[in-house]
C-alpha atoms as a PDB file:
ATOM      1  CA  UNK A   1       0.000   0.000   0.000  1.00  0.00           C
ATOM      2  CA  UNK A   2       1.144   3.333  -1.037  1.00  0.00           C
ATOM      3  CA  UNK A   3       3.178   4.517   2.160  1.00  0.00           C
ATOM      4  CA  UNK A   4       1.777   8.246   1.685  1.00  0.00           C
ATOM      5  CA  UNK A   5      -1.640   6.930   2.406  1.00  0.00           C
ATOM      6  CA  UNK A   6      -3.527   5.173   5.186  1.00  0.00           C
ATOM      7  CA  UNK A   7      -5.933   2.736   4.357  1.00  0.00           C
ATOM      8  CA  UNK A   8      -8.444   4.871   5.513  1.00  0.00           C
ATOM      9  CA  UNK A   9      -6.967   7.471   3.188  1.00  0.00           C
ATOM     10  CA  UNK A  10      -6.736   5.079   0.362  1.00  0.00           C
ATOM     11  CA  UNK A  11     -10.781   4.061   1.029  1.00  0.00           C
ATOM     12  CA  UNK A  12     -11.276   7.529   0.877  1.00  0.00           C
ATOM     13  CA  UNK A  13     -10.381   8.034  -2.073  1.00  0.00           C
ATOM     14  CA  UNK A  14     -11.352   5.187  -3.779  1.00  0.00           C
ATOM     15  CA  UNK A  15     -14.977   5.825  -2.478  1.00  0.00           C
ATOM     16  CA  UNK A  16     -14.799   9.327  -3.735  1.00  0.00           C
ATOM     17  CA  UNK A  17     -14.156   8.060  -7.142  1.00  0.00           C
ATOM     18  CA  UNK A  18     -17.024   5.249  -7.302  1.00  0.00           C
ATOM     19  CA  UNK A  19     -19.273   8.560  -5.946  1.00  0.00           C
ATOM     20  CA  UNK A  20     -18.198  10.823  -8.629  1.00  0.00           C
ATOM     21  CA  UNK A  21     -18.119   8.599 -11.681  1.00  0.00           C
ATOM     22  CA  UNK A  22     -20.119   5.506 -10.348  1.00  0.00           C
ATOM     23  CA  UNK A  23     -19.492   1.983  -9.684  1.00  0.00           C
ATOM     24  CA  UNK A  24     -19.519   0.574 -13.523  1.00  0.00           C
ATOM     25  CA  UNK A  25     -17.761   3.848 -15.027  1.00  0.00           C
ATOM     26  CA  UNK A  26     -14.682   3.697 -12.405  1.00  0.00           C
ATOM     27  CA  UNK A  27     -11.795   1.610 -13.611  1.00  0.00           C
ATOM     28  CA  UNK A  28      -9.396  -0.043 -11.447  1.00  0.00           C
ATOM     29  CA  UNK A  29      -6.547   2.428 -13.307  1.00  0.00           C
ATOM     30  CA  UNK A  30      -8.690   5.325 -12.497  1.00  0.00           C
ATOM     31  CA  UNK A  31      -8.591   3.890  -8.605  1.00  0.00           C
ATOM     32  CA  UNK A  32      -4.737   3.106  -8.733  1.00  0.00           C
ATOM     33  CA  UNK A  33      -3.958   6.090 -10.300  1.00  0.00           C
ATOM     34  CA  UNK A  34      -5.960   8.439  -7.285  1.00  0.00           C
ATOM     35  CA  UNK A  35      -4.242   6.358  -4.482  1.00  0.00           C
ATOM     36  CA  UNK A  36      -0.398   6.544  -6.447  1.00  0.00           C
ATOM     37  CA  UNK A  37      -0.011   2.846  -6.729  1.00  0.00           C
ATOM     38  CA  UNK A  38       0.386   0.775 -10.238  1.00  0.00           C
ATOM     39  CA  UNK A  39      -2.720  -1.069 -11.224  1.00  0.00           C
ATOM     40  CA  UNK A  40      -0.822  -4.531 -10.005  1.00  0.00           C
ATOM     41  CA  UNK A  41      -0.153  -3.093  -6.791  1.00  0.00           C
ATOM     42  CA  UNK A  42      -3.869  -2.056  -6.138  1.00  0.00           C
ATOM     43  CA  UNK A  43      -4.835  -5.546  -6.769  1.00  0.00           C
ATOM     44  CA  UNK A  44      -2.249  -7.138  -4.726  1.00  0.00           C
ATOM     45  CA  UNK A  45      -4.107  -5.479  -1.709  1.00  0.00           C
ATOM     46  CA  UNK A  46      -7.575  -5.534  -3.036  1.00  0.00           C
ATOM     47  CA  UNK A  47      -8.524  -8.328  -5.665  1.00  0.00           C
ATOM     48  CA  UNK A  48     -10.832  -6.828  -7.253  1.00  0.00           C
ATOM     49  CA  UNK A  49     -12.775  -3.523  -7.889  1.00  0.00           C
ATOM     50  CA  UNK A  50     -15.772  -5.144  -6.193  1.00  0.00           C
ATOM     51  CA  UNK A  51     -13.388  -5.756  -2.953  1.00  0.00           C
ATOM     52  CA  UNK A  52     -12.005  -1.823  -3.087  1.00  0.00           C
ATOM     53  CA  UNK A  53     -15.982  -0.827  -3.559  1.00  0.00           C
ATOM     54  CA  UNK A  54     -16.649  -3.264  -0.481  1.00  0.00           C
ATOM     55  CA  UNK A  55     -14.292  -2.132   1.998  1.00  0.00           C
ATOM     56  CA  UNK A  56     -14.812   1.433   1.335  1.00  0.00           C
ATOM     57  CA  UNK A  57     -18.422   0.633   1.966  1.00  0.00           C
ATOM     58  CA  UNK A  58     -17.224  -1.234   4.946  1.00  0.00           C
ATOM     59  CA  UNK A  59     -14.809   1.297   6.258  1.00  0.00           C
ATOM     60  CA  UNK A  60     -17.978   3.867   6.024  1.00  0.00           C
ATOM     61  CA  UNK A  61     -20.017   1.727   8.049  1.00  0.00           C
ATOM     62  CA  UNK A  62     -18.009   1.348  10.647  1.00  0.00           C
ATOM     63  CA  UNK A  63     -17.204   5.138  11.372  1.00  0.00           C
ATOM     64  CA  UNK A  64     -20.946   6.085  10.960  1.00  0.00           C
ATOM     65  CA  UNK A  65     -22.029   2.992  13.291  1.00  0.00           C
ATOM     66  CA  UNK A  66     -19.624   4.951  15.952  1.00  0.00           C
ATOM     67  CA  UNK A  67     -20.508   8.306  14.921  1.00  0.00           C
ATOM     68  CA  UNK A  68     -24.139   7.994  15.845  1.00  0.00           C
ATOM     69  CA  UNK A  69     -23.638   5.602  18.663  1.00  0.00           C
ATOM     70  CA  UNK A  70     -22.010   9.023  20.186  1.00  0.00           C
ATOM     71  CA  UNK A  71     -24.370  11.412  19.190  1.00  0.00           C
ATOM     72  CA  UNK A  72     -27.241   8.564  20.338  1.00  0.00           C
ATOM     73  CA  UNK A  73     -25.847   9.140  24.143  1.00  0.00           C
ATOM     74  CA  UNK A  74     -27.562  12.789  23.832  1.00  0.00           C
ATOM     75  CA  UNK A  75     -31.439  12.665  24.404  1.00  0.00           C
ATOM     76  CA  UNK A  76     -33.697  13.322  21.344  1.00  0.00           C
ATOM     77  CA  UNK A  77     -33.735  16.716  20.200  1.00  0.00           C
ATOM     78  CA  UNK A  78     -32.035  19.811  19.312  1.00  0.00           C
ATOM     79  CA  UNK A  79     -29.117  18.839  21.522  1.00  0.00           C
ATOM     80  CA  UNK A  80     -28.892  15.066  20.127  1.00  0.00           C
ATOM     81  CA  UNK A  81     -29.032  16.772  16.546  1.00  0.00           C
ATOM     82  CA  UNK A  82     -26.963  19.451  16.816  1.00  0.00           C
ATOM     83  CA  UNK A  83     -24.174  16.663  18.562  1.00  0.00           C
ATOM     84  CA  UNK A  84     -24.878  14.527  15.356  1.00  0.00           C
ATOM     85  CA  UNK A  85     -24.465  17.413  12.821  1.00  0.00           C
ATOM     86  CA  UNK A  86     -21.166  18.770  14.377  1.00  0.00           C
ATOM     87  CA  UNK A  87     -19.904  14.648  14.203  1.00  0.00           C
ATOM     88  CA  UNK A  88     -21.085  14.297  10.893  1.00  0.00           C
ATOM     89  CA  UNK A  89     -19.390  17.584   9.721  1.00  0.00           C
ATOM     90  CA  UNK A  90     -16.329  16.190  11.532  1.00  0.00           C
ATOM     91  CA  UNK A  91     -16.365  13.235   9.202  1.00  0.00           C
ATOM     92  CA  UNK A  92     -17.378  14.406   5.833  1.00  0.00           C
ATOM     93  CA  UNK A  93     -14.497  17.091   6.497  1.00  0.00           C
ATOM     94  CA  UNK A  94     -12.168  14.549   7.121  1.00  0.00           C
ATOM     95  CA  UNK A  95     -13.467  12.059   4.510  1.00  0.00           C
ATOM     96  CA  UNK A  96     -15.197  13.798   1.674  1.00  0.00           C
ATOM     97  CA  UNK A  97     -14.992  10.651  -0.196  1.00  0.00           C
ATOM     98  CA  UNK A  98     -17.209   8.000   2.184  1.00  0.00           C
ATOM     99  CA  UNK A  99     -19.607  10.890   3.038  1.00  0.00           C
ATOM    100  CA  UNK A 100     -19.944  11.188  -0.410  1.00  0.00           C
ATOM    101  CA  UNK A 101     -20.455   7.811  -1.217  1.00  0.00           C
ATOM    102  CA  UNK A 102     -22.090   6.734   1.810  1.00  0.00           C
ATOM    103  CA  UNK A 103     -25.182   9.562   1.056  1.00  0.00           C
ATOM    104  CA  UNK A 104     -25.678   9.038  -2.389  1.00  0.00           C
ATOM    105  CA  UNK A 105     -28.777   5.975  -1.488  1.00  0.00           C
ATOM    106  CA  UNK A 106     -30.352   8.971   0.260  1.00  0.00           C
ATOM    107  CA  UNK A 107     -30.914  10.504  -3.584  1.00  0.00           C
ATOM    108  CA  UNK A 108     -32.596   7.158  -4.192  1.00  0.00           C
ATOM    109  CA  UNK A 109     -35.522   7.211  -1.715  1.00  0.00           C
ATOM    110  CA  UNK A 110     -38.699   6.206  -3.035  1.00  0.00           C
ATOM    111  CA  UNK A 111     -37.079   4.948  -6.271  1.00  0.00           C
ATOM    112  CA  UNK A 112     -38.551   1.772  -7.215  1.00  0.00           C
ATOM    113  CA  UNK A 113     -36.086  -1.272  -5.622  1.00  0.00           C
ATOM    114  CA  UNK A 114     -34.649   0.624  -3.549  1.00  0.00           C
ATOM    115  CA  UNK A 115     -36.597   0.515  -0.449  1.00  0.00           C
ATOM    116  CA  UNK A 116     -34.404  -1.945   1.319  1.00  0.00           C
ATOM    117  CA  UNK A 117     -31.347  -0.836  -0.169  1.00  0.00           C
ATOM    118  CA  UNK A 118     -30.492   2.499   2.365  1.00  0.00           C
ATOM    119  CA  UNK A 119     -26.674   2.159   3.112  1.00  0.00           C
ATOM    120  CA  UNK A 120     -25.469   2.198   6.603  1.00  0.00           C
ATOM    121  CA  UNK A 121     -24.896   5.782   6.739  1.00  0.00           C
ATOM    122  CA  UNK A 122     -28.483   6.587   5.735  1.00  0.00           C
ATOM    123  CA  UNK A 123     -30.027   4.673   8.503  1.00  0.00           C
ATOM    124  CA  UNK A 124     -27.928   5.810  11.224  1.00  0.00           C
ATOM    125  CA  UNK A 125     -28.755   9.179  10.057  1.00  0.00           C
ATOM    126  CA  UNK A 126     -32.459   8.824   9.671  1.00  0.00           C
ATOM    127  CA  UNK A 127     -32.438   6.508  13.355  1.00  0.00           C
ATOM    128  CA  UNK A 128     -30.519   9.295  15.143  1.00  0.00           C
ATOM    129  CA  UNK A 129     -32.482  12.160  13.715  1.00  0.00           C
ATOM    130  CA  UNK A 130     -35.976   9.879  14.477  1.00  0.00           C
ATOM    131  CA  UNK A 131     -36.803   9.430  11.219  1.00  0.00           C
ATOM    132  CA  UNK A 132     -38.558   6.626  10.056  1.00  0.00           C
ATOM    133  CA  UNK A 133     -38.633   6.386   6.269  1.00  0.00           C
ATOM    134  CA  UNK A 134     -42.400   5.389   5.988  1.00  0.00           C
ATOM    135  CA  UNK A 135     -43.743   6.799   8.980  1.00  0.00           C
ATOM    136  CA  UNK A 136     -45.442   9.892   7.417  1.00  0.00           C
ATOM    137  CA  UNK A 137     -43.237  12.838   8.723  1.00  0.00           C
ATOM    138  CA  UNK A 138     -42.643  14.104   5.760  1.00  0.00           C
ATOM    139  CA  UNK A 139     -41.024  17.297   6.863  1.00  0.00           C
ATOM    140  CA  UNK A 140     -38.655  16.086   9.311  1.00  0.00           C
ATOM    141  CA  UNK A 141     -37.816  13.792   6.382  1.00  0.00           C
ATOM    142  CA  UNK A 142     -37.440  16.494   3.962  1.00  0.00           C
ATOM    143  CA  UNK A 143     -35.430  18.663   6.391  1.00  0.00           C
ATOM    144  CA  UNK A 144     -32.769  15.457   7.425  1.00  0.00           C
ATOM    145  CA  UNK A 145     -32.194  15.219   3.644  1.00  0.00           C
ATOM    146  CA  UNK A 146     -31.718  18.608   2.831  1.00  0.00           C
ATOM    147  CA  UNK A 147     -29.187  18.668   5.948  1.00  0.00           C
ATOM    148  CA  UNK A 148     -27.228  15.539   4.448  1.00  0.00           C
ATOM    149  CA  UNK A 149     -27.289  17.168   0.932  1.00  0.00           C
ATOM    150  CA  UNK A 150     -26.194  20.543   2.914  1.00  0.00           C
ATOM    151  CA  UNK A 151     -23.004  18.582   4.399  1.00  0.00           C
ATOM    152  CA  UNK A 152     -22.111  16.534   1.227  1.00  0.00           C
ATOM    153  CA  UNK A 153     -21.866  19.561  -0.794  1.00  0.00           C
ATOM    154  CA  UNK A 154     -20.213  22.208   1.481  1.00  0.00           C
ATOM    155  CA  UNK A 155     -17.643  19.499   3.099  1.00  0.00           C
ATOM    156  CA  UNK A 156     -16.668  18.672  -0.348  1.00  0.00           C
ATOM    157  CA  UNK A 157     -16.342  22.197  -1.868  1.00  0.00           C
ATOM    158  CA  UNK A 158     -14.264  23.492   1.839  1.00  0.00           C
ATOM    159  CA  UNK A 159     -11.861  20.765   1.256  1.00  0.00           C
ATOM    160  CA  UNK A 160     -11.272  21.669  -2.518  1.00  0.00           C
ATOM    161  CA  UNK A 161     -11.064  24.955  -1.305  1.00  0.00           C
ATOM    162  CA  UNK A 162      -8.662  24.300   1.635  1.00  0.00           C
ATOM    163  CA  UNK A 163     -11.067  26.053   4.113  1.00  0.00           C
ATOM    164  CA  UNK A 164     -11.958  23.221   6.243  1.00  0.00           C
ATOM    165  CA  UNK A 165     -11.832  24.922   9.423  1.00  0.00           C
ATOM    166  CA  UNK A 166     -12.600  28.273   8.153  1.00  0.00           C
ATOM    167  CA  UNK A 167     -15.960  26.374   6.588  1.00  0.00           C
ATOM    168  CA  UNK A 168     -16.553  24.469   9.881  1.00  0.00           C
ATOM    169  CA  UNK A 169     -18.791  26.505  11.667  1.00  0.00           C
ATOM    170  CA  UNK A 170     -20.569  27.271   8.792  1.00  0.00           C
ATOM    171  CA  UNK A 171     -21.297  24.355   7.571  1.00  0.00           C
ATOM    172  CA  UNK A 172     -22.750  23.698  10.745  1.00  0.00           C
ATOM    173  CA  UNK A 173     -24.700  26.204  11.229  1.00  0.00           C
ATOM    174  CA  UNK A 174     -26.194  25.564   7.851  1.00  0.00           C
ATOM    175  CA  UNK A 175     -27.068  21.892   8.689  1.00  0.00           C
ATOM    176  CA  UNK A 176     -28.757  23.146  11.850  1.00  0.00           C
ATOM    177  CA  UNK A 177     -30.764  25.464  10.111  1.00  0.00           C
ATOM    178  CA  UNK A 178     -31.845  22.633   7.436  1.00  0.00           C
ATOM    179  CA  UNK A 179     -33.213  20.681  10.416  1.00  0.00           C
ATOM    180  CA  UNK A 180     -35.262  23.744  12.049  1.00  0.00           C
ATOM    181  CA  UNK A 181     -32.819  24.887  14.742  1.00  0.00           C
ATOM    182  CA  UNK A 182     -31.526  28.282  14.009  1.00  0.00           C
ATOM    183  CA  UNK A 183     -27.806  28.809  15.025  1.00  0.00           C
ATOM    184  CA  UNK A 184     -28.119  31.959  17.608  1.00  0.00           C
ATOM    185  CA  UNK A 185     -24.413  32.160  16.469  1.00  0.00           C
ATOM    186  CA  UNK A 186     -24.855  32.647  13.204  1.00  0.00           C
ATOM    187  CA  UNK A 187     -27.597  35.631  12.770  1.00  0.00           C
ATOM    188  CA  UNK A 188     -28.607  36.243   9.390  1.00  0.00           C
ATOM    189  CA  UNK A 189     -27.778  39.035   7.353  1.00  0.00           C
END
């Protein structure tokens, strides 16, 4: 493995890839190439493109699993979300390409086959905000995926940008105001 990169690193990147271009239109060159290892030496590590798309799946899992598990401790309610939405901005500034990845199923909600398809991320998200998919809450719905779409977008353009932490609070505040709960921080113009 590339000695530059974690494997977390690597995943990231990887995942970032299969969010951009998509699972079928991402070759394994395009993959080597974004982690700085030869095609050979991607495979030597991971056998196949289906095993890279796997553990990056796998790899997001297990940090949203622990994410929420966290933000779960808080009771329900603007303190419990605004805990989640300050972890989650945590992560997708850290790992643009698994928050990336990990939200696109959200896009797919109500799409016909994919009702039991929600990635891990997704339903941590929708458990810890109390969301229940079907349950008729349509605007608390509305207003967790507007905050996810929120995150994905502004994490990924502060890190092209290079203004993680400058974007930090922003990005926060934004997410909190997607879910109803004004930031008394950040008054509007």
């Amino acid at each position: 493995m590339a000695r530059a990169l974690t494997e977390d690193q690597l995943l990231d990147r990887v995942a970032g890839l299969f969010a951009r271009h998509g699972f079928d239109h991402t070759s394994v060159k395009d993959l080597a190439d974004a982690v700085g290892l030869s095609k050979a030496g991607l495979l030597h590590h991971y056998p196949s493109k289906q095993a890279l798309f796997d553990a990056a799946r796998d790899v997001g899992r297990t940090h949203s699993g622990k994410l929420f598990a966290q933000a779960a401790q808080a009771p329900a309610g603007p303190a419990r979300d605004r805990r989640a939405v300050e972890l989650l901005v945590d992560f997708a500034l850290d790992r643009p390409g698994l928050i990336a990845l990990e939200s696109r199923a959200i896009s797919l909600l109500g799409a016909e086959g994919a009702e039991g398809d929600l990635d891990a991320l997704s339903q941590h998200v929708f458990a810890v905000f109390g969301v229940e998919q079907d349950a008729g809450d349509t605007a608390r719905l509305v207003r967790v995926i507007g905050m996810l779409s929120a995150l994905a977008v502004l994490s990924l353009a502060a890190n092209h940008a290079g203004e993680k932490t400058a974007w930090r609070p922003h990005i926060i505040a934004t997410c909190l105001d997607a879910l109803g709960h004004r930031d008394p921080s950040h008054p509007e113009a």
